[in-house]
N, C-alpha and C. Protein backbone atom coordinates (compact mmCIF):
# COMPACT_ATOMS: atom_id res chain seq x y z
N UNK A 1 0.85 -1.20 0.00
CA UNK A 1 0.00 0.00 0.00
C UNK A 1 0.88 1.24 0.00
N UNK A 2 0.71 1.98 -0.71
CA UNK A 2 1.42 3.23 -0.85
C UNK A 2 0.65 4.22 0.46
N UNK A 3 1.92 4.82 0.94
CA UNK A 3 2.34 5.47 2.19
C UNK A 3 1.49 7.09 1.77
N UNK A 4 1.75 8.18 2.70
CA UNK A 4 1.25 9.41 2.47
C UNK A 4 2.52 9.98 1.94
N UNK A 5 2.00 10.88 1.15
CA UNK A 5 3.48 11.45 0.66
C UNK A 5 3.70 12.77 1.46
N UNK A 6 4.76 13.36 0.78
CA UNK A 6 5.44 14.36 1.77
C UNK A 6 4.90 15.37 0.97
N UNK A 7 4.78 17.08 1.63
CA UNK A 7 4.51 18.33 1.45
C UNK A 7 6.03 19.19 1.72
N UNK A 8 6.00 19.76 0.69
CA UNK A 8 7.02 20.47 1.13
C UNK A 8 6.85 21.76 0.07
N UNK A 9 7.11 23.16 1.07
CA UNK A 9 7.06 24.37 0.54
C UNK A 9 8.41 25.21 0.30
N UNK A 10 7.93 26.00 -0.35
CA UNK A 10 9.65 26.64 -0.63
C UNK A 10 8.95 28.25 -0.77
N UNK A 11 10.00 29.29 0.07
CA UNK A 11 9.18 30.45 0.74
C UNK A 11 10.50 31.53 0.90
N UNK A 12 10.28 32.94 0.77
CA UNK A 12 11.34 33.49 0.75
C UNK A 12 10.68 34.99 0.09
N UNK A 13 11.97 35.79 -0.22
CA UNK A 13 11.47 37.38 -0.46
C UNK A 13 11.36 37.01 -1.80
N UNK A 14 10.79 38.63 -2.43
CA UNK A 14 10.94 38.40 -3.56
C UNK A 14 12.21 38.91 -4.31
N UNK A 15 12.51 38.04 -5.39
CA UNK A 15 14.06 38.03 -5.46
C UNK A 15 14.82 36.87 -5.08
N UNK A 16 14.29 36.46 -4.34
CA UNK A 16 15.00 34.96 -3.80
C UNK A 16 15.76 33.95 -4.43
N UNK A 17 14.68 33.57 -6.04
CA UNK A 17 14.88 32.69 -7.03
C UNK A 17 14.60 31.29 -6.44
N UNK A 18 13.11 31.46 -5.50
CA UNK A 18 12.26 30.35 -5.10
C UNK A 18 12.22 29.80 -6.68
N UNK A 19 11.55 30.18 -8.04
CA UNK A 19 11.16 29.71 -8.56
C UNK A 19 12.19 29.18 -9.67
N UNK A 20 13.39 29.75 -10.10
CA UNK A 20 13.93 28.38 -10.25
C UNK A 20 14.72 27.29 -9.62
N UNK A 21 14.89 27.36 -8.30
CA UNK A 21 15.26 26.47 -7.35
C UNK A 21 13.92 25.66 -7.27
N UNK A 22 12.62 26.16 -7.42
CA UNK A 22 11.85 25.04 -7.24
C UNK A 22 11.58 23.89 -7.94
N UNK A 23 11.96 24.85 -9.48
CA UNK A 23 11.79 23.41 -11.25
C UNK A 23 12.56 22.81 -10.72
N UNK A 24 13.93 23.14 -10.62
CA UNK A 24 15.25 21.88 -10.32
C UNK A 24 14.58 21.60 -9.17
N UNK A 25 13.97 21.35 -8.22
CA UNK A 25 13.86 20.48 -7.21
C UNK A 25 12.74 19.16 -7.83
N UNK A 26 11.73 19.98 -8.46
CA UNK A 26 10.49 18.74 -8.80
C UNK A 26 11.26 17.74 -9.91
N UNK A 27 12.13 18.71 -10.67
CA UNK A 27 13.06 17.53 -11.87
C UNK A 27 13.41 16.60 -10.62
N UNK A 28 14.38 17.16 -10.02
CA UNK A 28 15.44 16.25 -9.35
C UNK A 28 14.48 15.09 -8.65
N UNK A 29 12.87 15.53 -7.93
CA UNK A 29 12.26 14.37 -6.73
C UNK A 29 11.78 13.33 -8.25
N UNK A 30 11.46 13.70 -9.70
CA UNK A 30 11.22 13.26 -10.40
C UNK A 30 12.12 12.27 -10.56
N UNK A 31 13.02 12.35 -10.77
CA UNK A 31 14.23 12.11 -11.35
C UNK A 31 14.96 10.47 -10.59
N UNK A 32 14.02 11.03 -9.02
CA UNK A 32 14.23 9.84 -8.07
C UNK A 32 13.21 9.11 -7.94
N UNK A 33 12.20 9.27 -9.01
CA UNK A 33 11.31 8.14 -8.65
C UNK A 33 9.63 8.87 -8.42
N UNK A 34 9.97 9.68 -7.70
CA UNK A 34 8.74 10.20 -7.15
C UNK A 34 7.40 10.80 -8.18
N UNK A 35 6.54 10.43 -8.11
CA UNK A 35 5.27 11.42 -8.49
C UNK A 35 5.36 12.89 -7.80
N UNK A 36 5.49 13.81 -8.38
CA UNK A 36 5.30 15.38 -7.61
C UNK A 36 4.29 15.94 -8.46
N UNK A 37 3.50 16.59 -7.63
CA UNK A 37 2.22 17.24 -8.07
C UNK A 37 2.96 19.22 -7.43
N UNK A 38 3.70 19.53 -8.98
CA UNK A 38 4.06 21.49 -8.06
C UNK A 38 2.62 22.47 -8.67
N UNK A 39 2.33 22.92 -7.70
CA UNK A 39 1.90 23.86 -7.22
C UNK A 39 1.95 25.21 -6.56
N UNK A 40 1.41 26.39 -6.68
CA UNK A 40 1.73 27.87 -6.10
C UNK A 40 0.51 28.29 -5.38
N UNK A 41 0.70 29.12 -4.42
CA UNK A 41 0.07 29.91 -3.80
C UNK A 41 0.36 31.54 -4.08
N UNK A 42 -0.79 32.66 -3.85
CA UNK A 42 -2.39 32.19 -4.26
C UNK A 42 -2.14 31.51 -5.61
N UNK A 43 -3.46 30.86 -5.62
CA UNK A 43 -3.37 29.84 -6.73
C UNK A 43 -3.80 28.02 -6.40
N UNK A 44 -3.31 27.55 -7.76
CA UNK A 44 -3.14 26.00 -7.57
C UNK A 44 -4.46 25.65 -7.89
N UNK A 45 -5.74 26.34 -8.00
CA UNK A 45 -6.98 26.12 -8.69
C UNK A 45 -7.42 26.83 -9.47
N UNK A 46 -8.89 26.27 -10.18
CA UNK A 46 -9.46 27.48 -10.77
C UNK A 46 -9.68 28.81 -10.32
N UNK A 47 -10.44 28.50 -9.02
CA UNK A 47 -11.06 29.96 -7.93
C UNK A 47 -9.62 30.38 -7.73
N UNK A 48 -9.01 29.41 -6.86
CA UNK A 48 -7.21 30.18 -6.17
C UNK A 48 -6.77 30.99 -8.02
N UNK A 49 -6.39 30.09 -8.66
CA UNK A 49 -5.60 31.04 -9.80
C UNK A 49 -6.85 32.96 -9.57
N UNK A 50 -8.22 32.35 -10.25
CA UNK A 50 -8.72 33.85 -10.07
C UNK A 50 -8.63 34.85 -8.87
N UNK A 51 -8.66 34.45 -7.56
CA UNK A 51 -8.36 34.61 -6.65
C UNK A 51 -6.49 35.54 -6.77
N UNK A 52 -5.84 34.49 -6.92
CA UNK A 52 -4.51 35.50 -7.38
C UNK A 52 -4.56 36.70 -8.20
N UNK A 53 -5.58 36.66 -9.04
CA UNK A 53 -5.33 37.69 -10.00
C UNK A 53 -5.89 39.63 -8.98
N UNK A 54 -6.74 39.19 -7.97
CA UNK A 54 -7.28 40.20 -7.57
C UNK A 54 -6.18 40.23 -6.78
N UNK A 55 -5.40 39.61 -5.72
CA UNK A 55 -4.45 39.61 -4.57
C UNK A 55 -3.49 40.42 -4.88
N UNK A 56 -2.65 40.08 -6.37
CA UNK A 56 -1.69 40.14 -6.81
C UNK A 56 -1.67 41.84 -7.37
N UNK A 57 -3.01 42.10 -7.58
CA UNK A 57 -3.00 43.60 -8.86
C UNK A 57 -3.98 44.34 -8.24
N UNK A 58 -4.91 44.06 -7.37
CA UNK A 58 -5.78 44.83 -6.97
C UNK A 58 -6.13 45.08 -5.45
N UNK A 59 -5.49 46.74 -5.44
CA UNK A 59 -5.80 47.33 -3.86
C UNK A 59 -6.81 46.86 -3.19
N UNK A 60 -6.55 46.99 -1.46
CA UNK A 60 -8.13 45.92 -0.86
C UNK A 60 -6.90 46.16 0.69
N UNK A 61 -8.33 46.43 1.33
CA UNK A 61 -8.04 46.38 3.18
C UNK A 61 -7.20 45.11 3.40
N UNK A 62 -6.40 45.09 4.30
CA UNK A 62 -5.68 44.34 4.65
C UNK A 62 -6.40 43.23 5.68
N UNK A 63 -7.38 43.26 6.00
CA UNK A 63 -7.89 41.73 6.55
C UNK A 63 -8.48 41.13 5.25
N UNK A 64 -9.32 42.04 4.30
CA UNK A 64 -9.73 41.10 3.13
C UNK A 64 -8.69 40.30 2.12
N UNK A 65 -7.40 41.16 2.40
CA UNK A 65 -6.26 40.35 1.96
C UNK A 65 -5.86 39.02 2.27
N UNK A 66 -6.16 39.14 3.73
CA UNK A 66 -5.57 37.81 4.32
C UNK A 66 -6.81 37.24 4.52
N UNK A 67 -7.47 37.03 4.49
CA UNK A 67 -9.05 36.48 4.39
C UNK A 67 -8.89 35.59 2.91
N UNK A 68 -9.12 36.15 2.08
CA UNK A 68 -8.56 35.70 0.79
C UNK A 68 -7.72 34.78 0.49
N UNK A 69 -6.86 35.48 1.16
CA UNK A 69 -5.21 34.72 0.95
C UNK A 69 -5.61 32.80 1.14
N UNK A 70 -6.72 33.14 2.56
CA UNK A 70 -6.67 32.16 3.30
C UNK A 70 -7.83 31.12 2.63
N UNK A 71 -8.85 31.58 1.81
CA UNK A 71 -9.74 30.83 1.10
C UNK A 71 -9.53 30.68 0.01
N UNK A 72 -7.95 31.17 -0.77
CA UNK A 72 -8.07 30.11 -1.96
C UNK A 72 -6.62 29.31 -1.23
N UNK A 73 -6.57 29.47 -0.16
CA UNK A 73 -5.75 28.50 0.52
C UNK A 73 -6.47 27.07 1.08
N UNK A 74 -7.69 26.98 1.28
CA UNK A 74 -8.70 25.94 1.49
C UNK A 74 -9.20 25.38 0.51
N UNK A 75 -9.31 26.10 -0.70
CA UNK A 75 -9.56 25.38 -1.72
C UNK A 75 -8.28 24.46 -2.10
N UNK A 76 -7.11 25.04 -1.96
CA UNK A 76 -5.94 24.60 -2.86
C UNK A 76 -5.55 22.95 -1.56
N UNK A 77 -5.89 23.18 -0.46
CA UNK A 77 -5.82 22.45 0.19
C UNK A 77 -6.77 21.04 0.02
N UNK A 78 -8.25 21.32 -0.02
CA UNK A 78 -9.22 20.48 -0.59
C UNK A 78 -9.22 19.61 -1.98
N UNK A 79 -8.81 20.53 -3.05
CA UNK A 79 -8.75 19.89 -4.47
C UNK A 79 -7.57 19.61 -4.37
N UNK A 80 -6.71 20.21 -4.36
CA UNK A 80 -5.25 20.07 -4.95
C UNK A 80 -4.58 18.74 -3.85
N UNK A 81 -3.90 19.74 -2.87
CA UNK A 81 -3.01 19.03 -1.62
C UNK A 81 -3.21 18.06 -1.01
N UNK A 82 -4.12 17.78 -0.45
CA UNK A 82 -4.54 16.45 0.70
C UNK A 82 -4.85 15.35 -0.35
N UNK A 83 -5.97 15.86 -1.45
CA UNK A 83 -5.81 14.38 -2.73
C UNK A 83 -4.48 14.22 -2.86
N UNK A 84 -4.07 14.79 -3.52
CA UNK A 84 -2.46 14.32 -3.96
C UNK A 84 -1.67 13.62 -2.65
N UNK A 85 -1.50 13.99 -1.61
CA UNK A 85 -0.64 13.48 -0.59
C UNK A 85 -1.37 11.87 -0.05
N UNK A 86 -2.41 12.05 -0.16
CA UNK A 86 -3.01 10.81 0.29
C UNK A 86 -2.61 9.40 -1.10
N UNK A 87 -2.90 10.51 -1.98
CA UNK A 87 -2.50 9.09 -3.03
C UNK A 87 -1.30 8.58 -3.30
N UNK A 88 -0.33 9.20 -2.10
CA UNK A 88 1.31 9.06 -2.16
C UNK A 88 2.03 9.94 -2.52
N UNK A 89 1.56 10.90 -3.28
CA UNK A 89 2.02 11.77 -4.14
C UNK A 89 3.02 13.13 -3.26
N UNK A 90 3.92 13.50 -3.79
CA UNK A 90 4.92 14.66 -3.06
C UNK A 90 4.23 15.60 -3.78
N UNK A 91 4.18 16.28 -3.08
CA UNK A 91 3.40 18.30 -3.87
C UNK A 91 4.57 19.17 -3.11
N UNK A 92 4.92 19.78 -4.08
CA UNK A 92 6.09 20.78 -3.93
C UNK A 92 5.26 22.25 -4.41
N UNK A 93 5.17 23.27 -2.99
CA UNK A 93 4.10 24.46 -3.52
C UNK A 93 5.44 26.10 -3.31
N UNK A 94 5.14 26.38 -4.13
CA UNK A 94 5.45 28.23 -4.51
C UNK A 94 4.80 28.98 -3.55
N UNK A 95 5.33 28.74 -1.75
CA UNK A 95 4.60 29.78 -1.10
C UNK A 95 3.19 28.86 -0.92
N UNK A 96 3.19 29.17 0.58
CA UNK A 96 2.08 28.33 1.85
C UNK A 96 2.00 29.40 3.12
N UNK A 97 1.76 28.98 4.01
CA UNK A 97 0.88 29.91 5.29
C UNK A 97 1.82 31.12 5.69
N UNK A 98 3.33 30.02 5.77
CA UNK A 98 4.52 30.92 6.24
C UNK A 98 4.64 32.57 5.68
N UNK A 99 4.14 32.28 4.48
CA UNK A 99 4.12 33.25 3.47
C UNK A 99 2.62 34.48 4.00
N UNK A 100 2.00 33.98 4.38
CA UNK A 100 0.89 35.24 5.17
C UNK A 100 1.38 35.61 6.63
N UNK A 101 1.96 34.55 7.00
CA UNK A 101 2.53 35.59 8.57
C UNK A 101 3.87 36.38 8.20
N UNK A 102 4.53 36.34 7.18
CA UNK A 102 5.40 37.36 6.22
C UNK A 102 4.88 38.26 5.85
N UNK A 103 3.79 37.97 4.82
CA UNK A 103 3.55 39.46 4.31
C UNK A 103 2.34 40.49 4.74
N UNK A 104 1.03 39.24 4.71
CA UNK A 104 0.50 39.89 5.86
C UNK A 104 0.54 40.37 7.23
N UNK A 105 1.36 39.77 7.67
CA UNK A 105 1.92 39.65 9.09
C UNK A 105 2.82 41.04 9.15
N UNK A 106 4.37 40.67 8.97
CA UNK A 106 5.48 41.93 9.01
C UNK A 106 5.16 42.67 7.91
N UNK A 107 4.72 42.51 6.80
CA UNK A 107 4.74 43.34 5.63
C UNK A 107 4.20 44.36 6.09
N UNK A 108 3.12 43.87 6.57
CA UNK A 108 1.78 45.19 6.36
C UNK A 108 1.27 45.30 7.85
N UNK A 109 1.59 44.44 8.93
CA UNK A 109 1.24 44.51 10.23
C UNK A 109 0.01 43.19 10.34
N UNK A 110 -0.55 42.69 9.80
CA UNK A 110 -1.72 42.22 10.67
C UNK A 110 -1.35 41.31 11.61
N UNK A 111 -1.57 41.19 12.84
CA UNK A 111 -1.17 40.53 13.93
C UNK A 111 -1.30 39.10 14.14
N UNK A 112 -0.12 38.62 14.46
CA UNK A 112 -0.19 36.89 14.49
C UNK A 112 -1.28 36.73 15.23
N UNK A 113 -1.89 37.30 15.92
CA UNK A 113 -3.42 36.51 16.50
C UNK A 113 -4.33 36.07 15.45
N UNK A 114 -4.17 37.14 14.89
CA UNK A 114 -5.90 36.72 13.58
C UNK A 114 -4.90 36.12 13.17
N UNK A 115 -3.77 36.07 12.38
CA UNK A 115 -3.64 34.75 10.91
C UNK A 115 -3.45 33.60 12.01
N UNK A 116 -3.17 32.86 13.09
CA UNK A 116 -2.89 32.54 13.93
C UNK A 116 -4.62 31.30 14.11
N UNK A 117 -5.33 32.46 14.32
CA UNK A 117 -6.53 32.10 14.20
C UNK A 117 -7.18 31.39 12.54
N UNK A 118 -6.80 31.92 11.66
CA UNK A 118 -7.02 31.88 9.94
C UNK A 118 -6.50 30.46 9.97
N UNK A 119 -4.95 30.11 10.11
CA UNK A 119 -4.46 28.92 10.28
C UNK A 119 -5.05 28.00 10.92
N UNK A 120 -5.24 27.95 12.04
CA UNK A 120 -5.83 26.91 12.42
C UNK A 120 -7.27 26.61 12.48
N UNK A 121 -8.20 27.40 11.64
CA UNK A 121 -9.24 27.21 11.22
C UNK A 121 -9.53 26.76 9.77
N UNK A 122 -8.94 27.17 8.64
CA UNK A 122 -8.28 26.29 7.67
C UNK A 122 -7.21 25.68 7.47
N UNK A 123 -6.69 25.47 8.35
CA UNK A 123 -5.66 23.88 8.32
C UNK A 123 -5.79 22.50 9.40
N UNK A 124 -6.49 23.45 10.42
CA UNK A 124 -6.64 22.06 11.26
C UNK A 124 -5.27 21.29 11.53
N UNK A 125 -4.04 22.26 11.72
CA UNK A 125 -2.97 21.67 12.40
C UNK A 125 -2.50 21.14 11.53
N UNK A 126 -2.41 20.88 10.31
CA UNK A 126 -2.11 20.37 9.03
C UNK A 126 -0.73 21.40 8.89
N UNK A 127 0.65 21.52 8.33
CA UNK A 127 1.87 21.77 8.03
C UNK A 127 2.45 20.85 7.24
N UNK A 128 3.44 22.05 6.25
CA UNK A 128 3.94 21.25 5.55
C UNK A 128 5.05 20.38 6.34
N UNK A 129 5.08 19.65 5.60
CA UNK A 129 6.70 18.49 6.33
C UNK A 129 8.28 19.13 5.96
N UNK A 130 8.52 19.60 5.21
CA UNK A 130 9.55 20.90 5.07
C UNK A 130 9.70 21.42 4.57
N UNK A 131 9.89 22.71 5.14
CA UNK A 131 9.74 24.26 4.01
C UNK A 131 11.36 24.88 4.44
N UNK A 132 11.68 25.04 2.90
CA UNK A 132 12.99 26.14 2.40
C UNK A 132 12.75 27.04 2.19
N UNK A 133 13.69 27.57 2.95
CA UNK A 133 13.45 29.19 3.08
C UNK A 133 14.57 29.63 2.20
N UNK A 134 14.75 30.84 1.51
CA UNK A 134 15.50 30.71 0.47
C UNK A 134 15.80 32.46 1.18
N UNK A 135 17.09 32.66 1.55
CA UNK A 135 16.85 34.14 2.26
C UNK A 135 18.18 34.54 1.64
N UNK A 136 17.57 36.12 1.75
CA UNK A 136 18.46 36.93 0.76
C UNK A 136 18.46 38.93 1.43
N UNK A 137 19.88 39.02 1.71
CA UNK A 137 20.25 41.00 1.80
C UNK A 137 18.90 41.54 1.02
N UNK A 138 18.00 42.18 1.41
CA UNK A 138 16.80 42.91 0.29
C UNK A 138 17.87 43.62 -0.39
N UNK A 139 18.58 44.55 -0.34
CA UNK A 139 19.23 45.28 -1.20
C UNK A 139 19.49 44.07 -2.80
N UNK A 140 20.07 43.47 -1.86
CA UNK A 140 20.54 41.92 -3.44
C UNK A 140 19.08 41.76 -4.20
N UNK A 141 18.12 41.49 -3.24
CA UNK A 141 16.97 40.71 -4.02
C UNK A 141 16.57 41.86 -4.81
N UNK A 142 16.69 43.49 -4.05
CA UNK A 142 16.28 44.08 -5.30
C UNK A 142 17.07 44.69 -6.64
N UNK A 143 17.90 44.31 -6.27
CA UNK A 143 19.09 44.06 -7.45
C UNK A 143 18.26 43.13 -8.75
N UNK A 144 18.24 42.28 -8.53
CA UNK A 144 17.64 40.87 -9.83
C UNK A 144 15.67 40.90 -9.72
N UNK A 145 15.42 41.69 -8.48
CA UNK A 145 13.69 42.07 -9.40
C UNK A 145 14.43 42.89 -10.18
N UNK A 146 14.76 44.18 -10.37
CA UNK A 146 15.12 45.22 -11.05
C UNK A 146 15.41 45.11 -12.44
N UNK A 147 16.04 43.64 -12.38
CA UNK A 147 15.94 43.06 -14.02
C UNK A 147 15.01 41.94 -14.66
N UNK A 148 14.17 42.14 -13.74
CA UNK A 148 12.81 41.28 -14.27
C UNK A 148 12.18 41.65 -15.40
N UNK A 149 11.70 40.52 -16.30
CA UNK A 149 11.08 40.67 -17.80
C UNK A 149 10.05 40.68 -18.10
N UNK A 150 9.23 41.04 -16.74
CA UNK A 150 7.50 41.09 -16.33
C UNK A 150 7.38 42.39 -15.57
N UNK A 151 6.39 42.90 -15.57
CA UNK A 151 5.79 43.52 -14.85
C UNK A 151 5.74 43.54 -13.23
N UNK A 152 6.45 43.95 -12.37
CA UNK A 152 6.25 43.62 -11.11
C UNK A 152 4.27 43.97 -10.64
N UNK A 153 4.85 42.81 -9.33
CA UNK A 153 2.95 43.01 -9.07
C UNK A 153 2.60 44.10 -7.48
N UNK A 154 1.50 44.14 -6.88
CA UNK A 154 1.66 44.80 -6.15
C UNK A 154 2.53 44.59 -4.71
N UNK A 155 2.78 43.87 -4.48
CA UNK A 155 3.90 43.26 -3.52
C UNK A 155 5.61 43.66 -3.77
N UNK A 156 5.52 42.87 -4.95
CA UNK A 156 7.11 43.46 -5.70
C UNK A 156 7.23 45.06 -5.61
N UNK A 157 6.19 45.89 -6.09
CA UNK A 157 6.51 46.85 -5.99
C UNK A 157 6.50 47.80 -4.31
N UNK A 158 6.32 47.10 -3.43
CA UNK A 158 6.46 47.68 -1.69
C UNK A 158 8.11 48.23 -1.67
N UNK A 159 7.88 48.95 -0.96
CA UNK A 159 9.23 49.72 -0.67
C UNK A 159 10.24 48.58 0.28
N UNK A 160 11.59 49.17 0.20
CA UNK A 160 12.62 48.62 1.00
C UNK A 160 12.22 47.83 2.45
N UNK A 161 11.14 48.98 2.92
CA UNK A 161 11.48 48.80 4.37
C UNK A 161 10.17 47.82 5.00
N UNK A 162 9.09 47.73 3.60
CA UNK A 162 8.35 46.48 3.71
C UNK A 162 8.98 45.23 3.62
N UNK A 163 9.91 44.74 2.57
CA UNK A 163 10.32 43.54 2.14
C UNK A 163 11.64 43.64 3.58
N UNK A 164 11.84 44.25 4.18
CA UNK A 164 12.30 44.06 5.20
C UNK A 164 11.79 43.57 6.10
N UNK A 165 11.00 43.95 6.81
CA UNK A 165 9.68 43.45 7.47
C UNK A 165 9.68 42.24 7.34
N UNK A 166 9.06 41.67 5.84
CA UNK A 166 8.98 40.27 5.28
C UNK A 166 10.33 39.54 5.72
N UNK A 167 11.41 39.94 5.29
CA UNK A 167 12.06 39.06 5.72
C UNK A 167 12.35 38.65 7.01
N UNK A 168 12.45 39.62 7.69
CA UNK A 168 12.24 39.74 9.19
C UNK A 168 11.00 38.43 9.77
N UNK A 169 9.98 38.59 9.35
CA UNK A 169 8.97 38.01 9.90
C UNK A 169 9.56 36.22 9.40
N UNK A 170 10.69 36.35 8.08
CA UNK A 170 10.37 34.47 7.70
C UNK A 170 11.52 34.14 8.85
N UNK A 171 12.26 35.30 8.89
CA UNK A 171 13.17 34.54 9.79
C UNK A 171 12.65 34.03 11.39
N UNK A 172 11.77 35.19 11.60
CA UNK A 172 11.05 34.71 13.62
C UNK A 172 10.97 33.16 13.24
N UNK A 173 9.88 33.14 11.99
CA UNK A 173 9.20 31.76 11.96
C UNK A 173 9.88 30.63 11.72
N UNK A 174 11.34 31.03 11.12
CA UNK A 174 11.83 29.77 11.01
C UNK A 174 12.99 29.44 12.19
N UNK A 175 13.56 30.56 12.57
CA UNK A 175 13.31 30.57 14.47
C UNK A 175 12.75 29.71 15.16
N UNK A 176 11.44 29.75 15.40
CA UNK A 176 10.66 29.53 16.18
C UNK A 176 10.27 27.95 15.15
N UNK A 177 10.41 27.44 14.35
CA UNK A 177 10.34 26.32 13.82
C UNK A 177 11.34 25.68 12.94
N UNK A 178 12.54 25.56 13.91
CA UNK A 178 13.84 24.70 13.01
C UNK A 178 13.67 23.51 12.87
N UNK A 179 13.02 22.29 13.03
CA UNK A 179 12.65 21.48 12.51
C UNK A 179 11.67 21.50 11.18
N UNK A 180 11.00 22.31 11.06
CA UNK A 180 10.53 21.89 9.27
C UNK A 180 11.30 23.22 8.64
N UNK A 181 11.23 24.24 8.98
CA UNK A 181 11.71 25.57 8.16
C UNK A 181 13.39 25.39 8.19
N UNK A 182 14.25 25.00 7.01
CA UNK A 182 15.29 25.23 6.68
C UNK A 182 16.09 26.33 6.02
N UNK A 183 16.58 27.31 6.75
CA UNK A 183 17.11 28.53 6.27
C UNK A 183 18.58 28.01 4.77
N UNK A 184 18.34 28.77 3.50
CA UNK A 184 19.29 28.30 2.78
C UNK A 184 19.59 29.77 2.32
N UNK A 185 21.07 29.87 2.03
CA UNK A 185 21.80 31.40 1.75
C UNK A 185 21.47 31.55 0.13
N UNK A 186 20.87 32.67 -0.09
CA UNK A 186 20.44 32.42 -1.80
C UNK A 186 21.05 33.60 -2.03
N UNK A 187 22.53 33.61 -1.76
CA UNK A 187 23.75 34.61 -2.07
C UNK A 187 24.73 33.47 -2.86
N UNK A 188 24.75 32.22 -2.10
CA UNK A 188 24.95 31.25 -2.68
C UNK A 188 25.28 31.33 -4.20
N UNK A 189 26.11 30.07 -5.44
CA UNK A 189 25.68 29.79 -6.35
C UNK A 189 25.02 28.56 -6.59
N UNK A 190 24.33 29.06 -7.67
CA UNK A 190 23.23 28.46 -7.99
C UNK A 190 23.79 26.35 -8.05
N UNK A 191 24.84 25.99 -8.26
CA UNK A 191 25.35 24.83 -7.89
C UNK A 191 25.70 24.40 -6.67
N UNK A 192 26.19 25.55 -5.73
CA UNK A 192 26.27 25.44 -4.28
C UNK A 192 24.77 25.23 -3.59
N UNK A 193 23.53 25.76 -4.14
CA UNK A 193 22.45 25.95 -3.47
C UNK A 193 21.88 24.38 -3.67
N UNK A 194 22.12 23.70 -4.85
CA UNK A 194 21.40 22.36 -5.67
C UNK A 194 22.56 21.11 -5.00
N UNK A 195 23.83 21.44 -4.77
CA UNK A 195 24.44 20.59 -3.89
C UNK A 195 23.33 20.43 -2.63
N UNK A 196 23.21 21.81 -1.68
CA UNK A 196 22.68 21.66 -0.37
C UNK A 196 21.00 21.08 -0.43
N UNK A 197 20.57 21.37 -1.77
CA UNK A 197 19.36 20.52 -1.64
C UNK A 197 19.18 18.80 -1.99
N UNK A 198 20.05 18.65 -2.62
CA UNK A 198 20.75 17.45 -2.85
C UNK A 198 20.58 16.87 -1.28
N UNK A 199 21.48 17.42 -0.83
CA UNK A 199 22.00 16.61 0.73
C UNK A 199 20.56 16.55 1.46
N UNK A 200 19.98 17.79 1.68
CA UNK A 200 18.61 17.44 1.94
C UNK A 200 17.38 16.19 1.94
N UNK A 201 17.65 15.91 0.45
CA UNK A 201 16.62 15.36 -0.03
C UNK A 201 16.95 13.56 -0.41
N UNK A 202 18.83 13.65 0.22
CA UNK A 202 19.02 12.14 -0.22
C UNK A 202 18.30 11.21 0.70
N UNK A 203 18.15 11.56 2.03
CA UNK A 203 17.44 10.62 2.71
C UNK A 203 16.19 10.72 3.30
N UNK A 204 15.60 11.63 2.21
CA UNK A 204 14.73 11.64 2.05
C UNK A 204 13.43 10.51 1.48
């Protein structure tokens, strides 16, 4: 009988280069065998993708933010995540909860009580099994947005001393949770970073 599979998130500023550290990770769990189902937050459904599109581009009070944040986070959890993990399957996601006590949280202030509360009313104690944190000087990260070939969204475009904040806030959490949250230097090169996930993931 096939076992539950593992969850694992990958979380960080923007700038980080979560997202191509994340392809090379689903190649590589591929590569070993595994079924991986990747996925992003907001997002990962129909509603979540539409859902992103308002989060991402369109002004809105900061509890309806995280309100939001948090219901196409229940969807993505319902359709997407728990099927897949139950059927064995590894889901590797672009940003999970950690990611609202960051930005909603230090970004913008809303207080770990309410997301605190948000969490454990749509997750039911549910966490991923390990999340990489991919941390980076903001000055650096805004070095390489700066040469981005898209449009930044409304987040990307927050000042210095927000994405400070953010980072600030991933570090409390991964502080306060060194058993699943793994801090990785994404000053690093990009072969030094895929060695250390390597080592990670061999005994895995």
């Amino acid at each position: 009988m096939t076992g539950r599979g593992r969850f694992i998130t990958l979380e960080g500023v923007d700038g980080a280069g979560k997202s191509t550290h994340l392809s090379w990770l689903v190649n590589h769990l591929r590569a070993q065998g595994r079924t991986v189902v990747q996925t992003r937050e907001p997002g990962g459904t129909p509603l979540g993708e539409k859902l992103r599109e308002l989060l991402l581009h369109l002004s809105m009070q900061l509890e309806t933010e995280a309100l939001l944040m948090f219901a196409a986070r229940r969807e993505h959890l319902a359709q997407i995540i728990l099927p897949a993990l139950e059927r064995g399957d590894w889901v590797v996601c672009d940003r999970f909860t950690d990611a609202s006590f960051a930005y909603q949280g230090g970004g913008r202030g809303l207080s770990n009580a309410k997301l605190s509360q948000l969490e454990n009313w749509v997750q039911e104690g549910f966490q991923p099994d390990l999340t990489l944190l991919f941390d980076l000087p903001i000055e650096v990260a805004a070095q390489r947005m700066a040469g981005a070939a898209r449009p930044l969204d409304r987040f990307e475009r927050e000042k210095a001393d927000f994405h400070e904040r953010v980072r600030a806030a991933y570090l409390a959490r991964a502080a306060a949770m060194p058993a699943r949250v793994k801090v990785i230097d994404s000053r690093q090169s990009l072969e030094s970073i895929q060695k250390q996930l390597e080592e990670i993931f061999s005994s895995a």
